[in-house]
Every structure is written in C-alpha cells, then in structure tokens.
C-alpha atoms as a PDB file:
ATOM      1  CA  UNK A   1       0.856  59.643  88.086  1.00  0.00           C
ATOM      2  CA  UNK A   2      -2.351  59.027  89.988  1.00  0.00           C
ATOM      3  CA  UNK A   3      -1.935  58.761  93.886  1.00  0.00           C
ATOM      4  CA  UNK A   4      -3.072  55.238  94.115  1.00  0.00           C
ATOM      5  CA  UNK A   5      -0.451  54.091  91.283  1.00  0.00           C
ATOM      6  CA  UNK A   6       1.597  53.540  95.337  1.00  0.00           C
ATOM      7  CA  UNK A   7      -0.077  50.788  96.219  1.00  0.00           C
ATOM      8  CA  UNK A   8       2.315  49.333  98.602  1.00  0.00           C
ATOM      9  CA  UNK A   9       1.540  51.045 101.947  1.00  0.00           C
ATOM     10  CA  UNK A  10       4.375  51.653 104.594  1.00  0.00           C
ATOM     11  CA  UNK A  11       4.677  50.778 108.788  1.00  0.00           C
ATOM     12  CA  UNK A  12       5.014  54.370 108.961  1.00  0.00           C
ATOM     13  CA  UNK A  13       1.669  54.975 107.398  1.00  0.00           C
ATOM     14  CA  UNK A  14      -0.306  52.780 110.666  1.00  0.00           C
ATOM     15  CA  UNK A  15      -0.208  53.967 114.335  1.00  0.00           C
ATOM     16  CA  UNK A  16       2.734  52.172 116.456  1.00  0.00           C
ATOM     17  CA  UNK A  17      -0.268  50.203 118.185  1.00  0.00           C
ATOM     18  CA  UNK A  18      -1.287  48.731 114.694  1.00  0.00           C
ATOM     19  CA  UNK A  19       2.190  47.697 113.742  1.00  0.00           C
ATOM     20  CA  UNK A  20       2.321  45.563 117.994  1.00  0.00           C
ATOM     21  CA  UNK A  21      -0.479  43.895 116.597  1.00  0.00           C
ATOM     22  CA  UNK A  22       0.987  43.067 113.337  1.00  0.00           C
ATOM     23  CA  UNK A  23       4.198  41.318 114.875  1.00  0.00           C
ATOM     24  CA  UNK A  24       1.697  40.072 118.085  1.00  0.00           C
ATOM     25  CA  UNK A  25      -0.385  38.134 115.491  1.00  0.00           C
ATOM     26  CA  UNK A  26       3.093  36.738 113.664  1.00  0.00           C
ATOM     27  CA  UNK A  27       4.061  35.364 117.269  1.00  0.00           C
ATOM     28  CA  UNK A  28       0.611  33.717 117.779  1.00  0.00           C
ATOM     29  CA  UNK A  29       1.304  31.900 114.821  1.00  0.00           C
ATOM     30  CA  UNK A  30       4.518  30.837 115.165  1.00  0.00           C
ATOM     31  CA  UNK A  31       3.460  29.400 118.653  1.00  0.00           C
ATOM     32  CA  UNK A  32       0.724  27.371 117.128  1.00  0.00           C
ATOM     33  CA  UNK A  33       3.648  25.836 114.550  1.00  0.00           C
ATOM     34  CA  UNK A  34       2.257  27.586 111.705  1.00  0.00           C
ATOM     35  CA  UNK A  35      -0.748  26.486 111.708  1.00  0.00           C
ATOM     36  CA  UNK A  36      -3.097  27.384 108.403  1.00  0.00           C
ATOM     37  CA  UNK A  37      -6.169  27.590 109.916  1.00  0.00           C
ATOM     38  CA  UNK A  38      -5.162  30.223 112.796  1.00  0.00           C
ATOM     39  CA  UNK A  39      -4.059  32.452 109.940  1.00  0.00           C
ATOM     40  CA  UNK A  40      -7.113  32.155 108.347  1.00  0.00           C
ATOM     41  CA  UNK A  41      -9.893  32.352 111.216  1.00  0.00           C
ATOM     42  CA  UNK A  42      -7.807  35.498 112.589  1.00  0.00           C
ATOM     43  CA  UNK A  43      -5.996  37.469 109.920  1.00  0.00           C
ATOM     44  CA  UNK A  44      -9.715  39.167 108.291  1.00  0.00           C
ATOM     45  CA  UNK A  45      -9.892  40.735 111.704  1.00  0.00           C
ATOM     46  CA  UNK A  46      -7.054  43.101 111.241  1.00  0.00           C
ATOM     47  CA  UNK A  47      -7.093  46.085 108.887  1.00  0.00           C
ATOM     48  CA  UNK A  48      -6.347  45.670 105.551  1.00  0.00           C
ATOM     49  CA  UNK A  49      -2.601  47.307 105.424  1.00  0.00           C
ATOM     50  CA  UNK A  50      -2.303  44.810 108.669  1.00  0.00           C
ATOM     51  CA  UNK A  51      -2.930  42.267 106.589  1.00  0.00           C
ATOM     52  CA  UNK A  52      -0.776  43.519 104.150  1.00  0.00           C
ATOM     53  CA  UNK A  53       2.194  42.949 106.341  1.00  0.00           C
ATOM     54  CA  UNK A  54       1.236  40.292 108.427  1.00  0.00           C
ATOM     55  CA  UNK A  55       1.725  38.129 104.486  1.00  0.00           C
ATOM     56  CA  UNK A  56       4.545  40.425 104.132  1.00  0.00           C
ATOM     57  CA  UNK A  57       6.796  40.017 107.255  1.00  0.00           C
ATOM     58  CA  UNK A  58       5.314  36.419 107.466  1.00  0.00           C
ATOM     59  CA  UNK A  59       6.887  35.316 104.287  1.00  0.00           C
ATOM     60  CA  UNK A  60      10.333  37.141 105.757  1.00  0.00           C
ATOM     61  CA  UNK A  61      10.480  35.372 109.074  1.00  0.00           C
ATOM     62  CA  UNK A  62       9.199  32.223 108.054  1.00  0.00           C
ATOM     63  CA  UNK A  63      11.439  31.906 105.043  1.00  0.00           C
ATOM     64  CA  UNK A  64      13.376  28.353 105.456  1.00  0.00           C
ATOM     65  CA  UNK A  65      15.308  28.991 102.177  1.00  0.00           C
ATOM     66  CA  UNK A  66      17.025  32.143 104.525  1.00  0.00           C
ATOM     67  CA  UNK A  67      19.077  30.583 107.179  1.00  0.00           C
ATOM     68  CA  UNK A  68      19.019  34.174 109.214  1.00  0.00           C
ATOM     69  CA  UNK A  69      15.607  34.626 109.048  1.00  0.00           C
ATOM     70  CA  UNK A  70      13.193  34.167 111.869  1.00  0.00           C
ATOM     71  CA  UNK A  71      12.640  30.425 111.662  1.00  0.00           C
ATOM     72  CA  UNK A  72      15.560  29.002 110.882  1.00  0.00           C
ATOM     73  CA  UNK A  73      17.257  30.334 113.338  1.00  0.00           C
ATOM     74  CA  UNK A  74      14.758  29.580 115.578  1.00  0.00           C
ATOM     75  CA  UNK A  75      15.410  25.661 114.454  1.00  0.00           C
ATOM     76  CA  UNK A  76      18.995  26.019 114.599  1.00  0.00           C
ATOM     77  CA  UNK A  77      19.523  27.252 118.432  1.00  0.00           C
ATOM     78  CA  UNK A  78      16.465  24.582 119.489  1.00  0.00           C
ATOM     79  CA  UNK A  79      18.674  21.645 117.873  1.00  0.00           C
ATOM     80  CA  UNK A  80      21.823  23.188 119.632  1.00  0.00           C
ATOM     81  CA  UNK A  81      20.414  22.953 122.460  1.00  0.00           C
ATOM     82  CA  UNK A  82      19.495  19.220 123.007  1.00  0.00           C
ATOM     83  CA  UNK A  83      21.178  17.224 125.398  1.00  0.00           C
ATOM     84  CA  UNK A  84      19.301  13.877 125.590  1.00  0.00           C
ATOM     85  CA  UNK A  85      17.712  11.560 123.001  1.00  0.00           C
ATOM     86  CA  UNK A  86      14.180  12.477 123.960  1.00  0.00           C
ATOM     87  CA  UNK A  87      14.543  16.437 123.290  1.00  0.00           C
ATOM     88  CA  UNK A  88      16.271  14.541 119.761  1.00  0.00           C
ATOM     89  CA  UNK A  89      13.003  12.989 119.064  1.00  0.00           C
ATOM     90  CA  UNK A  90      11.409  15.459 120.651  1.00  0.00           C
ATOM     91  CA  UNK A  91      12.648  18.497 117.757  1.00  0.00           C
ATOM     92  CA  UNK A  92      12.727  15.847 115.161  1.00  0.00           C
ATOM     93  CA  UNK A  93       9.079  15.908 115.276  1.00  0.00           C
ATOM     94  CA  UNK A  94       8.268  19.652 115.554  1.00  0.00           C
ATOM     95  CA  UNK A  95      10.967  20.720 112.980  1.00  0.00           C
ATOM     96  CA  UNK A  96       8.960  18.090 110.699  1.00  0.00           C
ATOM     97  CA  UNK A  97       5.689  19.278 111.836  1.00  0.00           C
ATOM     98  CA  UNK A  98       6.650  23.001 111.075  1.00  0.00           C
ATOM     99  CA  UNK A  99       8.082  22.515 108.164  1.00  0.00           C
ATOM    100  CA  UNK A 100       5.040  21.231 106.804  1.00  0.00           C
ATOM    101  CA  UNK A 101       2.610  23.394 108.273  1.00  0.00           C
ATOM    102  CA  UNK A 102       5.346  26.446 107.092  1.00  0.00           C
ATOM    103  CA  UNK A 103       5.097  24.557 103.261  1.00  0.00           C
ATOM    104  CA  UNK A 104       1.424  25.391 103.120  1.00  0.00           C
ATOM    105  CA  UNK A 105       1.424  28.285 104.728  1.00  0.00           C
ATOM    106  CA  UNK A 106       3.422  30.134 102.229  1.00  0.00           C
ATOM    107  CA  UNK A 107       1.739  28.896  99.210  1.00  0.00           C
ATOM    108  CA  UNK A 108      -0.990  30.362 100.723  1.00  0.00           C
ATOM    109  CA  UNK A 109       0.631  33.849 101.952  1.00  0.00           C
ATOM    110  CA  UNK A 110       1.768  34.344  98.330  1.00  0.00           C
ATOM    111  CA  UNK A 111      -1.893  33.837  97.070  1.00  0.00           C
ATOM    112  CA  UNK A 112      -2.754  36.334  99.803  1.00  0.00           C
ATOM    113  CA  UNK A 113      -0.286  38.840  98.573  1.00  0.00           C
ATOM    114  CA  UNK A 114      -1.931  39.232  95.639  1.00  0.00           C
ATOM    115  CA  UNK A 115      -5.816  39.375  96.575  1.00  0.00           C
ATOM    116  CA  UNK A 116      -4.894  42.435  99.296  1.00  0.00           C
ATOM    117  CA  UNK A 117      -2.952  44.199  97.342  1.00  0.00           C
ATOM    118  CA  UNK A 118      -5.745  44.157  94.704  1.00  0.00           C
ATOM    119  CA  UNK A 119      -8.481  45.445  97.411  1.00  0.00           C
ATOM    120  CA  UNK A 120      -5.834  48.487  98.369  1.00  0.00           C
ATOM    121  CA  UNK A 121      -5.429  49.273  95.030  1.00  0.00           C
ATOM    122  CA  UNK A 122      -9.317  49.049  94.838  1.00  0.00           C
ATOM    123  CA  UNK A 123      -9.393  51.576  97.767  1.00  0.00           C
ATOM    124  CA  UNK A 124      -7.242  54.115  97.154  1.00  0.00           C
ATOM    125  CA  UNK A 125      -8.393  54.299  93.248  1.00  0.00           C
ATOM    126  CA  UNK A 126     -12.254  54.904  94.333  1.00  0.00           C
ATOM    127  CA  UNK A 127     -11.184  57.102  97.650  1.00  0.00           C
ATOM    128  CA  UNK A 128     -12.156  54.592 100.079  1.00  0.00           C
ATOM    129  CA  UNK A 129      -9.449  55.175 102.649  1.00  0.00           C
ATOM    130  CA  UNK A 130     -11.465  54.832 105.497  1.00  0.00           C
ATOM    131  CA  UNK A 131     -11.257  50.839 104.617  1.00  0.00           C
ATOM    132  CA  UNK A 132      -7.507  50.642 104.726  1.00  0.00           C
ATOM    133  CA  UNK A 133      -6.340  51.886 108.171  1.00  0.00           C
ATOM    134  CA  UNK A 134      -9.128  52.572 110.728  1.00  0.00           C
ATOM    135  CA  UNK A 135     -10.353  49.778 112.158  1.00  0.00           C
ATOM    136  CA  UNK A 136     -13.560  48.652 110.578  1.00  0.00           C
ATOM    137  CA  UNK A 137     -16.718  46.325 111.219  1.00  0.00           C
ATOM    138  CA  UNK A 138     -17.849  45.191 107.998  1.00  0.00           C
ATOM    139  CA  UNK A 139     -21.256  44.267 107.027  1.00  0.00           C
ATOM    140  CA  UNK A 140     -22.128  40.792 107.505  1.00  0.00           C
ATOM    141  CA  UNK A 141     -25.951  39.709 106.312  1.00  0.00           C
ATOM    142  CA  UNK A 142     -27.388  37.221 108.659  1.00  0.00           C
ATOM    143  CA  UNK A 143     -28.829  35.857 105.726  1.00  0.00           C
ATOM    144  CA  UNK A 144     -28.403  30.892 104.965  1.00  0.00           C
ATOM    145  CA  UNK A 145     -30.718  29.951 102.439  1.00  0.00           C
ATOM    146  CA  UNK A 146     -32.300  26.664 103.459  1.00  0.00           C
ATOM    147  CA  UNK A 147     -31.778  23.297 101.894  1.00  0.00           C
ATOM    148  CA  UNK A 148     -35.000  21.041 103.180  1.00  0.00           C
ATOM    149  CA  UNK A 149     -35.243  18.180 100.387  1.00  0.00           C
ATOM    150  CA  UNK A 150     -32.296  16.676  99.266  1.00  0.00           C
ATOM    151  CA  UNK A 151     -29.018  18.631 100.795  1.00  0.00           C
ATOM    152  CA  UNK A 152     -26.840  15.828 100.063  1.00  0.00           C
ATOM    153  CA  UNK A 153     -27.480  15.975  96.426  1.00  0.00           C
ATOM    154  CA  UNK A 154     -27.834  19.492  96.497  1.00  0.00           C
ATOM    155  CA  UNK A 155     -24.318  19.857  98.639  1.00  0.00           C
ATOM    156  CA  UNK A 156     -22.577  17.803  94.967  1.00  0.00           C
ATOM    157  CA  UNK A 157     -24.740  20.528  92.706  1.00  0.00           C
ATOM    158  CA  UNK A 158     -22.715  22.778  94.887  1.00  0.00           C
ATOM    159  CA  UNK A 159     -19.817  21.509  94.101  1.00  0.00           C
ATOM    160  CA  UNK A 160     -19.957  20.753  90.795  1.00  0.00           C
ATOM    161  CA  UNK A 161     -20.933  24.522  89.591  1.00  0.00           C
ATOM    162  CA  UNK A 162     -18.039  25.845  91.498  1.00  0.00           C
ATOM    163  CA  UNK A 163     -15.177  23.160  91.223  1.00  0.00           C
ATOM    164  CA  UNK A 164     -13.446  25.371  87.984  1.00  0.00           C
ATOM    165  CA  UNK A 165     -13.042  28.427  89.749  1.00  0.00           C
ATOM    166  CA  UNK A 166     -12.725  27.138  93.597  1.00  0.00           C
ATOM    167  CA  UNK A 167     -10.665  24.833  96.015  1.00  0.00           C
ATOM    168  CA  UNK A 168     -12.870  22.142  97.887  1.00  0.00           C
ATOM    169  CA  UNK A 169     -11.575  23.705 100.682  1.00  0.00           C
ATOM    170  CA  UNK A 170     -13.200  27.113  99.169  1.00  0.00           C
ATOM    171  CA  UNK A 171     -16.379  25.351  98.065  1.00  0.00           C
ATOM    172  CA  UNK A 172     -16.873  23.890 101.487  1.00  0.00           C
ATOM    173  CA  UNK A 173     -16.673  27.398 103.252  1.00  0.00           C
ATOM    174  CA  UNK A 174     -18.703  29.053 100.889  1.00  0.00           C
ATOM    175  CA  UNK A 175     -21.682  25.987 101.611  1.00  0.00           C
ATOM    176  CA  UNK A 176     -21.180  26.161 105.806  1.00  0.00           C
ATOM    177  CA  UNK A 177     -21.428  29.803 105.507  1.00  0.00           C
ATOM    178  CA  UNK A 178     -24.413  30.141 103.002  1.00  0.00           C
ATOM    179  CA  UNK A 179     -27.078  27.211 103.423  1.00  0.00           C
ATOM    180  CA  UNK A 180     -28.441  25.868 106.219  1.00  0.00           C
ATOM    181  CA  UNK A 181     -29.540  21.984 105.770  1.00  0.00           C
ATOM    182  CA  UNK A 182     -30.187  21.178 109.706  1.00  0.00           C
ATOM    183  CA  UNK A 183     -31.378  22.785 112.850  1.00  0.00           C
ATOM    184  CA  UNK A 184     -27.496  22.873 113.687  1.00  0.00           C
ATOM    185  CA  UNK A 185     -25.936  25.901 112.256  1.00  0.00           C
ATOM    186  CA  UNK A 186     -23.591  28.599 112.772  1.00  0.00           C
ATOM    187  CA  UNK A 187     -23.972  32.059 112.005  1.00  0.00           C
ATOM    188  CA  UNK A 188     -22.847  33.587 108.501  1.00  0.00           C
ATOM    189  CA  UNK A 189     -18.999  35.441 108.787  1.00  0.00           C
ATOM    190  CA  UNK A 190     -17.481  37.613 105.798  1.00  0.00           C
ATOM    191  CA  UNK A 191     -15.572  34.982 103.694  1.00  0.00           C
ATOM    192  CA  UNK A 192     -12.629  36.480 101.316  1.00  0.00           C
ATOM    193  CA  UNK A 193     -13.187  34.288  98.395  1.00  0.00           C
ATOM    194  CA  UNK A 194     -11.482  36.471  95.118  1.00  0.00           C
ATOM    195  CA  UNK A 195     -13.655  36.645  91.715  1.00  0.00           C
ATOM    196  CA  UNK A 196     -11.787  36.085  88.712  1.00  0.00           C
ATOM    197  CA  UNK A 197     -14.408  36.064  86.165  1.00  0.00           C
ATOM    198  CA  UNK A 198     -17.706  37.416  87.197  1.00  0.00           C
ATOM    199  CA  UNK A 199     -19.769  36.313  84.501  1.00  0.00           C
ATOM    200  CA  UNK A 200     -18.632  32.857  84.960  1.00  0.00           C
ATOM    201  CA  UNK A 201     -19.189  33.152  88.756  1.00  0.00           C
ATOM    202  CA  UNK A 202     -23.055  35.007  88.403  1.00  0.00           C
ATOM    203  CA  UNK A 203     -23.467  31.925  85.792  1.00  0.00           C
ATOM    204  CA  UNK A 204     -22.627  29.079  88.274  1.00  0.00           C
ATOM    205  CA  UNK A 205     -25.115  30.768  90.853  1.00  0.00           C
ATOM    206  CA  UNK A 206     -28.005  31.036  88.968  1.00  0.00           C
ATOM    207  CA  UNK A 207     -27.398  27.312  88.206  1.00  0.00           C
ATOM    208  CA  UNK A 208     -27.629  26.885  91.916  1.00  0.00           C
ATOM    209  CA  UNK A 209     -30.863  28.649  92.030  1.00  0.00           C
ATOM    210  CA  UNK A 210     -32.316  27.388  88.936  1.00  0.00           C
ATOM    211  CA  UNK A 211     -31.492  23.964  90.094  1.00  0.00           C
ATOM    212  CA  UNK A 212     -34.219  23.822  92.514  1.00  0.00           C
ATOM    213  CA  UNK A 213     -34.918  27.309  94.612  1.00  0.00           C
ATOM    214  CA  UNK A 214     -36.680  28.536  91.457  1.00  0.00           C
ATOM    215  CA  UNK A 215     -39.053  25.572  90.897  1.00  0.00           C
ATOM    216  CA  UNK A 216     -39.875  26.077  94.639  1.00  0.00           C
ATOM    217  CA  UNK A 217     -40.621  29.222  94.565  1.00  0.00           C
ATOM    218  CA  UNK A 218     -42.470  29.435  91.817  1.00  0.00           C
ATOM    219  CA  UNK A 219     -44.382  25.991  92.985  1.00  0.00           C
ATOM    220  CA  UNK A 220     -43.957  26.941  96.714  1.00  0.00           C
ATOM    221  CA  UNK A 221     -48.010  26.694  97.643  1.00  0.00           C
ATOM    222  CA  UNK A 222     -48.614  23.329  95.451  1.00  0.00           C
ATOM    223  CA  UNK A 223     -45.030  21.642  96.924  1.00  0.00           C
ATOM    224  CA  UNK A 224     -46.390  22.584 100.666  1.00  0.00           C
ATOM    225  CA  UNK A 225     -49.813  20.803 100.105  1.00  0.00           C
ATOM    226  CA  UNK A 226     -48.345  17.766  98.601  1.00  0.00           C
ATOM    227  CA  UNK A 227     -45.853  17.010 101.081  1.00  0.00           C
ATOM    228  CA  UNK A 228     -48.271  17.895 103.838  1.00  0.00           C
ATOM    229  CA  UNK A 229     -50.859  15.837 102.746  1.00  0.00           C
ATOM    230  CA  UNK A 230     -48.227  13.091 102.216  1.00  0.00           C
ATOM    231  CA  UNK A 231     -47.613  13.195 105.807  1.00  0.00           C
ATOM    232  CA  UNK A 232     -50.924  13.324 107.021  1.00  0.00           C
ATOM    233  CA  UNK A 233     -51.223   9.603 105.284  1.00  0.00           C
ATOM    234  CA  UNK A 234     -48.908   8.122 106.998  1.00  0.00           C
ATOM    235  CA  UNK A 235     -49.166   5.974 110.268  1.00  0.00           C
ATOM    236  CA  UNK A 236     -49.587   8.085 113.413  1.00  0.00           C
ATOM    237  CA  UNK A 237     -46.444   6.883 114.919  1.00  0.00           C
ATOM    238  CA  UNK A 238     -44.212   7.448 111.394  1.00  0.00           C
ATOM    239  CA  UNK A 239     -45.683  11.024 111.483  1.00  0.00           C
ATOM    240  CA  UNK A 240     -44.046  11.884 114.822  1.00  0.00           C
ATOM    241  CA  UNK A 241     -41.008  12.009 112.531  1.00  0.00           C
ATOM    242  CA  UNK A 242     -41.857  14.656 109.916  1.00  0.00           C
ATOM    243  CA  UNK A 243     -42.480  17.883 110.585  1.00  0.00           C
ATOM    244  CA  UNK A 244     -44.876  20.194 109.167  1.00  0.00           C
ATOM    245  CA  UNK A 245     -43.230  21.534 105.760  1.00  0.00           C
ATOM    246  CA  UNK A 246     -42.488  25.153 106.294  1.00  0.00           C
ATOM    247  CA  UNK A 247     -40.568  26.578 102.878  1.00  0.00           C
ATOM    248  CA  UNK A 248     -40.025  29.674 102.463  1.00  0.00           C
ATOM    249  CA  UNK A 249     -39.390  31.713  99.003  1.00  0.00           C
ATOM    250  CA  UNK A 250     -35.661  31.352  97.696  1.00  0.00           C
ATOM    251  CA  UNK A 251     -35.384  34.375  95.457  1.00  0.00           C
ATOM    252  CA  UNK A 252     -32.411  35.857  93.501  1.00  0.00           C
ATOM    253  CA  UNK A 253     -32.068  38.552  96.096  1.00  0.00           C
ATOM    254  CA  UNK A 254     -31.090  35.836  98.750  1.00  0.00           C
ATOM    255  CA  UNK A 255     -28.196  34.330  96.874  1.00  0.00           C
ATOM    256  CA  UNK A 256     -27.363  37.986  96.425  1.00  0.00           C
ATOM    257  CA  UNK A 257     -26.758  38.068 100.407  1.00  0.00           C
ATOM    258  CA  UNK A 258     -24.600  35.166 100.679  1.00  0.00           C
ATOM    259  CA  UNK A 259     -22.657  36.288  97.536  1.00  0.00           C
ATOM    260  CA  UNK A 260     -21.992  39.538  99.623  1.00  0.00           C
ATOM    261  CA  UNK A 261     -21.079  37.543 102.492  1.00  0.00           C
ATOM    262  CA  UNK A 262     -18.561  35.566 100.586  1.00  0.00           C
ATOM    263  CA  UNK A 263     -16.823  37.762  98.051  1.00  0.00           C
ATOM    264  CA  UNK A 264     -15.118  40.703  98.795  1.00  0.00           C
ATOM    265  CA  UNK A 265     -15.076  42.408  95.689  1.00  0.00           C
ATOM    266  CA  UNK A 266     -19.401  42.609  95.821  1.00  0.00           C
ATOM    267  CA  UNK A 267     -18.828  43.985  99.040  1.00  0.00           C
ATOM    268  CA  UNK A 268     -16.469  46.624  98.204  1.00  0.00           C
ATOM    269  CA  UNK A 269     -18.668  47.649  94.868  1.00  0.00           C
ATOM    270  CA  UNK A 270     -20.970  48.357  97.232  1.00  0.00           C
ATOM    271  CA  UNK A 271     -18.280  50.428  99.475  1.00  0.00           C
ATOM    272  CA  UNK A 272     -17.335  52.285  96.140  1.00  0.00           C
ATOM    273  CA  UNK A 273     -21.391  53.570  95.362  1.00  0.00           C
ATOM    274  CA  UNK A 274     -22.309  54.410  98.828  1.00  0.00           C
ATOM    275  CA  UNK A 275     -20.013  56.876  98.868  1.00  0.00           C
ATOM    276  CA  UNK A 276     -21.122  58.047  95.498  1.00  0.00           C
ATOM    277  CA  UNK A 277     -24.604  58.071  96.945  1.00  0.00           C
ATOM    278  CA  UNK A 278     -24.663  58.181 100.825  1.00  0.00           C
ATOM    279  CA  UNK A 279     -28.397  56.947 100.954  1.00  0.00           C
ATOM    280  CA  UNK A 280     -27.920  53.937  99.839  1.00  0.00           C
ATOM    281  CA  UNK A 281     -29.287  51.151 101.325  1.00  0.00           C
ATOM    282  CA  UNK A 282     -27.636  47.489 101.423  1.00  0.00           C
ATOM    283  CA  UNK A 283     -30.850  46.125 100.478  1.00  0.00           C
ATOM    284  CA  UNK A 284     -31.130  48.369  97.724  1.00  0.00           C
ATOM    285  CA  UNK A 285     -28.617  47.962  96.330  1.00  0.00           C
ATOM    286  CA  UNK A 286     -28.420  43.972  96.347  1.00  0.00           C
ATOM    287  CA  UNK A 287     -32.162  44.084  94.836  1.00  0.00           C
ATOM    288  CA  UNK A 288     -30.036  45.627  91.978  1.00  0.00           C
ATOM    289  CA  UNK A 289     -27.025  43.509  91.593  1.00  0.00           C
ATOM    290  CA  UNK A 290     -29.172  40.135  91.650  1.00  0.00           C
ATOM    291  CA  UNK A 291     -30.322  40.914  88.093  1.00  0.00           C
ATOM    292  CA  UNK A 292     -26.630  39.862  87.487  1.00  0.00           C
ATOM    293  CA  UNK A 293     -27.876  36.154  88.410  1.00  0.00           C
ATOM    294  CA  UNK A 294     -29.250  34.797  85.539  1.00  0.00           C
ATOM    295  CA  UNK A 295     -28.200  32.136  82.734  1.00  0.00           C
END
C-alpha cells in the first residue's frame, strides 16, 4: 500500500503550537455564536491538516445531537444558571441564535470534510508535503478583469454560466474577487471553490469570455474610437460625466488568473509541476492551461 493511501493525518503529526491554534480558532468561534462567515474569512489561513481538524473537532464539540459534547453542555449549565426572567429571555435568544448559526455551520463543516481531505490526499500522492504542515503563503495573482459597459447584465451572464455547478453565495465570491466594475474594489484573496467537472467548468468560462471580452479584444481599437467620438458630441457639461474610454485587452490568459485565484485544484496542478520542473514560472505555466478555455 502506497504511503498516501493514510490520508487522515494525526495531532501528533503538527507541532504542540499548531494544535493551540487549532482549539484557539474553535474558541473564537464559539464566542462569535458560530458564526459562518468567521469560519470562512479565517479558517484558509491555517495549514491544511489545521484545517483538517478545526472541521474535525468542530463537528465534535459543536454536536447538539451529543448532550456531553462541547455545546450542549455549554447550553445546559448557562440555563442552570438563570435566576431572573431577563437572563430567561436573555438565553432563550442566544440558545436560538446558536442553534441556527450551529445548523449551518455543520452542513457546511461536512462539505469541508470532504474538499480537504481531497487536497491531502492530492499532496501526499504527488510529494507535496511541504503544503500540509509548514506554514505557507500561497500565491495570490493581483489580477480583476474589468467590466466597463454593462456589469449589471454582465454580473446575470455570470450567474447564469455558473448557477449548475455553484451556490449564489459561491457565484457572488467568485464575481467580488475576479472583476472589477467600479473604481471601488478590493484586492483579489485565494478563494477555495472545489471543481467537480472541469470540462464543464473551462466550458462556462469561455462563455464568459466569449460573451463579450473576446469581441473587445478583437474590436478593442474600433470600440475606443466610437465611444470616444460619441462623447466628444455631446454637450460640454454632459461630457464632464464620461470619462475617456480606456479598455484594455481581456485575453484567455486573464481568466486563467482569476481561475487560479479561485480554485484550488488549478493552484495545486501547478504545485504538483513545479516540483517536477523547478523553473517554472506562474506565468508560464497559466499561458499553458488557458488553452483549456475554449467552447
């Protein structure tokens, strides 16, 4: 049997300071009452076997079906301790608040369980250890295509070529973090968004980009003058409102960046053939993988 066939990695296998932060980050989120969204802006910043059993423990101590684990004991000494109708209305309201947050929570830890223990399988088959343990920085591209004409109807493109194999919720992350449709606009941030069929996925994209980056680019000159000259028309004081038209070339490359940005899997292919060949670049090795997006 292969050494990765154990995929299920062990407390004793981090240092003791990795497992503090493990039960640290479980704390921090039991003092926020579960909340879903502290889970998922923080838990990518631990290592992967942290993550493993952050899900892991969390889906132990958080169990409400258990009456001795973590949280419903927690609920049982809080209601044993009122003394007053207020601290009754009072727990009445966080017990229901938790228990909802704690309902969504573990639908998504079990979804969560799955997707790591993929990547760690991933690792260990391919010899990537140094992505499992060690605390790691990975790659992000500071790369948002830009959306100048049209975003709204281009934002419900979006979300029509995705809607089969993404949540809204999914959808709308992978938009913020990979087009830019106004001056206001926060930086791209590794997304963890799993690929279950890739063709289907590189299909949807190209759609994207076929939709309207590739008439622009391929029109980008002509679509500059007309709009220019458009403005230049108008009244002085309705010009004040449009600025110059500055598009730049969308090419398959870019939507190459933002798909490494979002999906974890692209990013560790490209983990997997650096260390087959150490001198390859990021860049290179995108230019290759965009020939994927295409109809």
């Amino acid at each position: 049997m292969k050494k990765y066939k154990r995929v299920i990695p062990r407390l004793t296998d981090l240092d003791p300071s990795d497992v503090s932060e493990i039960f640290s980050f479980l704390k921090s989120l039991f003092e926020v009452k579960l909340r879903l969204d502290h889970l998922q802006e923080d838990l990518y910043k631990h290592t992967l076997y942290q993550q493993y059993f952050i899900v892991q423990y969390g889906k132990q101590y958080f169990n409400l079906d258990n009456t001795n684990s973590y949280l419903s004991k927690r609920l049982y000494d809080l209601e044993q301790d009122i003394e007053s109708q207020d601290e009754e209305d009072a727990f009445i309201a966080y017990k229901e608040v938790i228990t909802t947050n704690n309902l969504i929570l573990q639908k998504k830890l079990n979804l969560l369980e799955k997707n790591i223990i993929n990547r760690v399988r991933y690792y260990l088959k391919h010899g990537i250890q140094s992505k499992l343990s060690p605390s790691i920085s990975e790659t992000v591209i500071d790369k948002k295509i830009p959306v100048y004409l049209k975003s709204r109807e281009f934002k419900k493109i979006v979300y029509k070529s995705l809607k089969a194999l993404y949540s809204e919720q999914q959808i709308d992350d992978f938009y913020i973090n990979s087009f830019k449709s106004s001056t206001q606009s926060f930086p791209p941030k590794l997304l963890y968004l799993e690929i279950e069929n890739s063709s289907i996925l590189y299909a949807a994209i190209y759609s994207l980009f076929n939709y309207k980056f590739k008439y622009v680019s391929e029109n980008l000159r002509t679509l500059n003058s007309k709009y220019n000259y458009k403005v230049s028309k108008m009244p002085l004081v309705k010009q004040k409102f449009y600025s110059e038209l500055k598009t730049d070339k969308v090419t398959r490359y870019d939507f190459m960046c933002i798909m490494f940005n979002a999906f974890p899997q692209i990013r560790d292919t490209y983990y997997k053939a650096l260390k087959q060949t150490p001198s390859l670049t990021l860049k290179d090795y995108l230019t290759t993988k965009s020939r994927n997006i295409r109809a």
